[in-house]
N, C-alpha and C. Protein backbone atom coordinates (compact mmCIF):
# COMPACT_ATOMS: atom_id res chain seq x y z
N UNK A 1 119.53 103.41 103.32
CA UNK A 1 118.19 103.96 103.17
C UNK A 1 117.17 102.92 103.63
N UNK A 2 116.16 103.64 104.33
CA UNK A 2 115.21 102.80 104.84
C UNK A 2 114.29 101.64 103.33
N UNK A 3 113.83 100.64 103.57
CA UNK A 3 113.43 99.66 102.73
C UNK A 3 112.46 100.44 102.19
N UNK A 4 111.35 100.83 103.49
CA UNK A 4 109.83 101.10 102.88
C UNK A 4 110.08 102.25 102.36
N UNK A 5 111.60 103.04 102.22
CA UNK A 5 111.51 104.13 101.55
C UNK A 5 111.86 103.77 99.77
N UNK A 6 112.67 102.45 99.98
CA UNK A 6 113.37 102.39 98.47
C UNK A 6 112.42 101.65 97.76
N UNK A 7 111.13 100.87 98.34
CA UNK A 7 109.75 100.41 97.89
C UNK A 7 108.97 101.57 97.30
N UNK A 8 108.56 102.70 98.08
CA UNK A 8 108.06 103.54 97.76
C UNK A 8 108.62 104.36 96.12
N UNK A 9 109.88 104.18 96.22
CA UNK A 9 110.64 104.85 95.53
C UNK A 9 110.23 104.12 94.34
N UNK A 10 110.61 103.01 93.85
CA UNK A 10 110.28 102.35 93.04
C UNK A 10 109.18 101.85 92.37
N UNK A 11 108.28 101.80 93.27
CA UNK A 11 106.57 101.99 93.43
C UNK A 11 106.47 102.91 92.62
N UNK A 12 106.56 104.32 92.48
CA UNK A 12 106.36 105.47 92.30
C UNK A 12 106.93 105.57 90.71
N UNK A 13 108.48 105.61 91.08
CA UNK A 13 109.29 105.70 89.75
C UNK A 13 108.04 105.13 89.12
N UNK A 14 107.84 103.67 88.49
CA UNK A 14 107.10 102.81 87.95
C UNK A 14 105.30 103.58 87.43
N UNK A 15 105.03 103.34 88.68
CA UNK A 15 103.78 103.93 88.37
C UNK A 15 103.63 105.66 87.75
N UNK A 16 104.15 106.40 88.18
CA UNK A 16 104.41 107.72 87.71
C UNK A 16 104.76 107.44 85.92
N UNK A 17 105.53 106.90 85.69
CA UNK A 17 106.24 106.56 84.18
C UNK A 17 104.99 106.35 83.25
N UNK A 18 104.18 105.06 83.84
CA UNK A 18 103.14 104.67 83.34
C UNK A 18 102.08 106.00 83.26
N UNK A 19 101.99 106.29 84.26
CA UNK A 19 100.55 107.39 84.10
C UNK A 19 101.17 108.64 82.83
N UNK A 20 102.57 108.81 83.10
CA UNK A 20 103.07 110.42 82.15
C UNK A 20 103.03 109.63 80.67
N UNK A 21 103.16 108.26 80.50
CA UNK A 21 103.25 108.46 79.24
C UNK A 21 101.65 107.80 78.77
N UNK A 22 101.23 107.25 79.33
CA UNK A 22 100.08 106.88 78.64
C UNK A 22 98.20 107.50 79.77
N UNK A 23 98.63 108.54 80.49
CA UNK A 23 97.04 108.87 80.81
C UNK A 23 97.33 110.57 81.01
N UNK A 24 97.77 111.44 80.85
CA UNK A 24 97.83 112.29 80.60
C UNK A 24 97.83 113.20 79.17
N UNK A 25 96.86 113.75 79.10
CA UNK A 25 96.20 114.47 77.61
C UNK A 25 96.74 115.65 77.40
N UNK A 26 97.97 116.41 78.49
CA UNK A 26 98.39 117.55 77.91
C UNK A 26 99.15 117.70 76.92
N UNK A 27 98.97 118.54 75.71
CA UNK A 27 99.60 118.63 74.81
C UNK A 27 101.42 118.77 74.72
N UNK A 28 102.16 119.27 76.09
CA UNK A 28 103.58 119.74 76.39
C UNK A 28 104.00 118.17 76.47
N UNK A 29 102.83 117.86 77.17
CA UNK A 29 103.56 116.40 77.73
C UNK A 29 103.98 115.27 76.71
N UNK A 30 102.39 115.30 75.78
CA UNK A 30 102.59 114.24 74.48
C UNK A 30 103.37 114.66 73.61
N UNK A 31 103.33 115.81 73.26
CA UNK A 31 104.50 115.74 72.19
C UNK A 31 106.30 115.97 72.07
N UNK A 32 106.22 115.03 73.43
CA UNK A 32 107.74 114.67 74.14
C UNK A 32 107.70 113.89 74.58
N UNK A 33 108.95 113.21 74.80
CA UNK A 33 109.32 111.99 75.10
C UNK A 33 109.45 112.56 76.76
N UNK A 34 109.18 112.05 77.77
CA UNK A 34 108.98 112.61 79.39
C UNK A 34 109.85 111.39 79.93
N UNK A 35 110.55 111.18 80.65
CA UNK A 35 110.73 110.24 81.27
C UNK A 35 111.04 109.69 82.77
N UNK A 36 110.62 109.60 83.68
CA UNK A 36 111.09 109.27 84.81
C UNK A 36 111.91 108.74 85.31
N UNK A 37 112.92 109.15 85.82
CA UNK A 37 114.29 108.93 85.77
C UNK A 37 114.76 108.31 87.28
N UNK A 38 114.22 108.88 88.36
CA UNK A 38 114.54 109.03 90.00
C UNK A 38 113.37 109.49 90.60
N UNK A 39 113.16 109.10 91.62
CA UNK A 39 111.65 109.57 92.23
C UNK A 39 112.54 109.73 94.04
N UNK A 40 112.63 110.31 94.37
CA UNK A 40 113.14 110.64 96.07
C UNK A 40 112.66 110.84 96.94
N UNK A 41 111.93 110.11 97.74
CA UNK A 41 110.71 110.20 98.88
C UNK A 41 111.23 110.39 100.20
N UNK A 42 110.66 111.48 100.93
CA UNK A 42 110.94 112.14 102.26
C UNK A 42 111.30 111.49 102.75
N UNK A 43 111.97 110.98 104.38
CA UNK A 43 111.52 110.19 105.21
C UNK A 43 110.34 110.02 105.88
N UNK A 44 109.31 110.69 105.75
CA UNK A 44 108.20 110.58 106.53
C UNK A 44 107.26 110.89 105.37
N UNK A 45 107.46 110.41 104.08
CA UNK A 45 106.54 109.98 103.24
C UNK A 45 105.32 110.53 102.54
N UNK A 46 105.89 112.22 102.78
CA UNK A 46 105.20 113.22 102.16
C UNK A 46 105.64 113.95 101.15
N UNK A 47 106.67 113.81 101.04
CA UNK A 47 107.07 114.49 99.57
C UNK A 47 107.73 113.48 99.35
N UNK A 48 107.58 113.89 97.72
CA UNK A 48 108.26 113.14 96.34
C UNK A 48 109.06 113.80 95.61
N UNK A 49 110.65 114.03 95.46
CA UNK A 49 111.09 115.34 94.54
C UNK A 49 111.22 113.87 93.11
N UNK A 50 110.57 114.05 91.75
CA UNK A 50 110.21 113.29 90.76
C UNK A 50 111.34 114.29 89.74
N UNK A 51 112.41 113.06 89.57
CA UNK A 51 113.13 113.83 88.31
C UNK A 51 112.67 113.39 87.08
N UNK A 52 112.54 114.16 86.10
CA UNK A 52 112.22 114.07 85.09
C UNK A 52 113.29 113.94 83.51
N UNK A 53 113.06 113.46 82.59
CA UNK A 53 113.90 113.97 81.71
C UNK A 53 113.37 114.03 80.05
N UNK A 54 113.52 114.99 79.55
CA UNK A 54 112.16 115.66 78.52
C UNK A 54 113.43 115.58 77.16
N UNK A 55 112.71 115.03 76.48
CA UNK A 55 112.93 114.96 75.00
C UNK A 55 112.11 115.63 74.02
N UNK A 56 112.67 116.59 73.47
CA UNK A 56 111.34 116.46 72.14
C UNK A 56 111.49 118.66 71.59
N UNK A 57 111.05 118.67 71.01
CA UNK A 57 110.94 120.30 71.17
C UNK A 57 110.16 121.03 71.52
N UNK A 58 109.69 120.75 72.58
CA UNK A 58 109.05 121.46 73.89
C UNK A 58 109.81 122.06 74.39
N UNK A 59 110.13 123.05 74.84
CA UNK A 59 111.27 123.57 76.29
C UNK A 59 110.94 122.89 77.32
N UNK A 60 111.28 122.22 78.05
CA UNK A 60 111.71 121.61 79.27
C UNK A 60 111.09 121.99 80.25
N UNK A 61 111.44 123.40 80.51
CA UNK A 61 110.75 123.97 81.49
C UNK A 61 109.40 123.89 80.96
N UNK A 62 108.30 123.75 80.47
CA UNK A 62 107.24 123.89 79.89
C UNK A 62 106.33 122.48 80.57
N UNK A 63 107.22 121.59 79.90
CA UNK A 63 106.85 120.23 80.29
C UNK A 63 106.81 120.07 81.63
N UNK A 64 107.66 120.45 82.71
CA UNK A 64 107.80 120.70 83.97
C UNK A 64 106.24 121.20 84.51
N UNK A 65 106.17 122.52 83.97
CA UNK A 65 105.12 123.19 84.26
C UNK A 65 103.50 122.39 83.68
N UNK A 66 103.58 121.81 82.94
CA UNK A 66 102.24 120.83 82.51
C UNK A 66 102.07 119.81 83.91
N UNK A 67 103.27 119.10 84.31
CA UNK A 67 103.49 118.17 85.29
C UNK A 67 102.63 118.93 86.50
N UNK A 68 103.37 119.64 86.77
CA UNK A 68 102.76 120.37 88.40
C UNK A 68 101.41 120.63 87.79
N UNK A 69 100.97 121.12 86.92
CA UNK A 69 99.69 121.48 86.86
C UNK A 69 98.84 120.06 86.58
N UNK A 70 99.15 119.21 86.36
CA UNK A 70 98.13 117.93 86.24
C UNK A 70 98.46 117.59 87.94
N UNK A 71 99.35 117.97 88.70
CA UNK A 71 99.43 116.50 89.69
C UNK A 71 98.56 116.44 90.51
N UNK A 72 97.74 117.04 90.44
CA UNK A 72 96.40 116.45 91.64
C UNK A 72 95.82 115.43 90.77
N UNK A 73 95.10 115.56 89.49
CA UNK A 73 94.50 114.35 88.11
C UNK A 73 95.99 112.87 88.45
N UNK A 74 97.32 113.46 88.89
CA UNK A 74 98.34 112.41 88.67
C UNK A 74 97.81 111.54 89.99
N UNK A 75 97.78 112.25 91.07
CA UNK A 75 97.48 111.52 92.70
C UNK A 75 96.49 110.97 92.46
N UNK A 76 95.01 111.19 91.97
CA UNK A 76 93.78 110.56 91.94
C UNK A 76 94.27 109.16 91.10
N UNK A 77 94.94 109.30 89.86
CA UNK A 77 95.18 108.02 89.39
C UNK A 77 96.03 107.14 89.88
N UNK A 78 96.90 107.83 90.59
CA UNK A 78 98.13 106.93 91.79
C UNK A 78 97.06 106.25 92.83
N UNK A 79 96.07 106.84 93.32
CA UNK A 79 95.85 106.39 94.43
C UNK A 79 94.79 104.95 93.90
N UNK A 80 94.71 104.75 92.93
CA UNK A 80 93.70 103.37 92.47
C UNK A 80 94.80 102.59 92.15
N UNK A 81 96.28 102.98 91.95
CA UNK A 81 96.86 101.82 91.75
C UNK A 81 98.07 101.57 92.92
N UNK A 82 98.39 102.37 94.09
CA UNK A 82 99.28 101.63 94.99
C UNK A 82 98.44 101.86 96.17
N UNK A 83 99.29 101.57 96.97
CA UNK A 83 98.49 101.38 98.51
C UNK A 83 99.18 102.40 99.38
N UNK A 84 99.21 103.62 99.14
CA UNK A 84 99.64 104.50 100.29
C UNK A 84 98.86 105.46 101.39
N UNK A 85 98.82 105.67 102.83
CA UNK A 85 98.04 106.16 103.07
C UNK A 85 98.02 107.35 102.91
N UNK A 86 98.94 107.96 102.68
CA UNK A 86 98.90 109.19 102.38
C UNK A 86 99.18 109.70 100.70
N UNK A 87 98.92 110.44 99.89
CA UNK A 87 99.94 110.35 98.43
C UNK A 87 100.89 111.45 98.82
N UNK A 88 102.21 111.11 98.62
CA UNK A 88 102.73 112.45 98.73
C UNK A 88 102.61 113.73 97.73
N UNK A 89 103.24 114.85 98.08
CA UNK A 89 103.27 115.85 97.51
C UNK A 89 104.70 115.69 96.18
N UNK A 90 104.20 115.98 95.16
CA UNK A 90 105.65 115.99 94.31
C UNK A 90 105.99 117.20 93.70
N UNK A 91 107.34 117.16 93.60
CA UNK A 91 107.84 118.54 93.21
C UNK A 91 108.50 118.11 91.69
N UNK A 92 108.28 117.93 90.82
CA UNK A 92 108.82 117.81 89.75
C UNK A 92 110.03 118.81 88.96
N UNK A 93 110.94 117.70 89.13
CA UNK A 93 112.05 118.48 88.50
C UNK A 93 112.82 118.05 87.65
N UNK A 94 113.59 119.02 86.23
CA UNK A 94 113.90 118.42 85.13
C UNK A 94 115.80 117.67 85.18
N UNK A 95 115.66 116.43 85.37
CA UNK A 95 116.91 116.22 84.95
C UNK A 95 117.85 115.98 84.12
N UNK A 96 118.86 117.25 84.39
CA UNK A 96 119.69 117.47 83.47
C UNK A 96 121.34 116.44 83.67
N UNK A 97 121.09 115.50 84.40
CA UNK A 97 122.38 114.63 84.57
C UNK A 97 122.85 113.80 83.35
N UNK A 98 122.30 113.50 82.36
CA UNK A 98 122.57 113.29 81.01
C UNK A 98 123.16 114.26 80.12
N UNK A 99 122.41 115.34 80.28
CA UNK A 99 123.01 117.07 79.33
C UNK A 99 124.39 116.67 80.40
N UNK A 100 124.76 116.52 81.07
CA UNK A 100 126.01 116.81 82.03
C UNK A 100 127.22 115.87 81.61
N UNK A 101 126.56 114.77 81.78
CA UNK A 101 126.97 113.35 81.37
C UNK A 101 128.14 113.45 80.03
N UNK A 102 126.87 113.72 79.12
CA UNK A 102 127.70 113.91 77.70
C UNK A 102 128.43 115.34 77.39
N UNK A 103 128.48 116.28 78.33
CA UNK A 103 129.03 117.45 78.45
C UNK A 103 130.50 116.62 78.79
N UNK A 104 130.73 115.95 79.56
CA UNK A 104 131.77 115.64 80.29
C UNK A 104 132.51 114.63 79.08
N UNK A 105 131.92 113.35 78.87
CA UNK A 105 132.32 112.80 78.12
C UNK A 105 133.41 113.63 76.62
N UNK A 106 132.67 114.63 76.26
CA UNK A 106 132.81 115.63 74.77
C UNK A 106 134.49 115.71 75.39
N UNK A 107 134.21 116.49 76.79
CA UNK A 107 135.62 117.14 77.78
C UNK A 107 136.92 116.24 77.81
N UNK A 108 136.88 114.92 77.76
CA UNK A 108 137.08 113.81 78.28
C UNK A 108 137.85 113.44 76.75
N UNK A 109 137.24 113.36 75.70
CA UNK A 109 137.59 112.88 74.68
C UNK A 109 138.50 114.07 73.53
N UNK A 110 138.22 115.25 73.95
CA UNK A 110 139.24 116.25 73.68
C UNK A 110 140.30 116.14 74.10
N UNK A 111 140.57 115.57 75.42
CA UNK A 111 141.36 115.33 76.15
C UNK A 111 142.40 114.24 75.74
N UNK A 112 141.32 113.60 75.48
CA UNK A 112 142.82 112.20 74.44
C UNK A 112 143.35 112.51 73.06
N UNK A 113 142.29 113.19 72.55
CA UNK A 113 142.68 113.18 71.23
C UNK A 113 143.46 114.46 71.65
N UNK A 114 143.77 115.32 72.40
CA UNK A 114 144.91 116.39 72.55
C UNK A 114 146.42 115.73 72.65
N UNK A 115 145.52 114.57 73.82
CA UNK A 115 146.99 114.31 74.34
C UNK A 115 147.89 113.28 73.45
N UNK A 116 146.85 112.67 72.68
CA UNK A 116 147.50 111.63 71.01
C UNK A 116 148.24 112.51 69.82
N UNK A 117 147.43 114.22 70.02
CA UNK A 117 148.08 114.60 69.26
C UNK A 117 150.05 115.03 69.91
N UNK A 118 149.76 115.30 70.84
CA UNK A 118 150.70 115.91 71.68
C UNK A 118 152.24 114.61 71.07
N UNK A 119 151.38 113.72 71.28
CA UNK A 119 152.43 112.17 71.36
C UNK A 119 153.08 111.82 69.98
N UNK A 120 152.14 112.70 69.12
CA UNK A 120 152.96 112.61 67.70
C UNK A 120 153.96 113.41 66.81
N UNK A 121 153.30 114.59 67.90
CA UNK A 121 154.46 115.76 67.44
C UNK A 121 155.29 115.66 68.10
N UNK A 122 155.47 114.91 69.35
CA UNK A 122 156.84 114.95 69.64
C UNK A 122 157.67 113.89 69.44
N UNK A 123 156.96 112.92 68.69
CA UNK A 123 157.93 111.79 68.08
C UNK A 123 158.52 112.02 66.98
């Protein structure tokens, strides 16, 4: 991956994190834990797909939908703190690779304790 893309990336991750948890006043947003997880910038530096990952008892999708609706208020505050000439466009989306994560793990550990049981009944 190009450098000025994995700069950008990180740039972003960072600054995005900062603005969702401490300059945004929507109610979906504060009363959840939001977190910025991956930020994925085009090659040509116009879009941003921004994964997200939402804690709290909000629905998810909700919090999503607060996001897109602040992100023009999000770009105005991005643009006083990095140096891009353009801001990209972001598409905010909720990531569920943790719900997956520990889905698998649960799978994984049934799996031994099947196969421990397996090992005792046949001894």
């Amino acid at each position: 991956m190009n450098s000025r893309i994995e700069r950008g990336n990180s740039q972003l991750k960072k600054k995005l994190s900062g603005i969702i948890s401490y300059d945004l006043s929507d109610p979906r947003i504060l009363e959840n834990m939001v977190t910025v997880t991956k930020v994925s910038l085009s090659s040509d530096l116009k879009y941003a797909k921004v994964f997200v990952s939402v804690y709290g008892e909000t629905n998810p999708q909700e919090v999503i939908s607060a996001l897109k609706k602040a992100e023009g208020h999000i770009k105005k505050l991005l643009a006083g703190k990095l140096e891009f000439r353009m801001m990209p466009t972001f598409d905010f989306v909720l990531d569920t690779s943790e719900d997956y994560s520990e889905k698998i793990n649960k799978l994984l550990k049934n799996i031994t304790y099947s196969s421990q049981e397996d090992e005792n009944i046949s001894d």
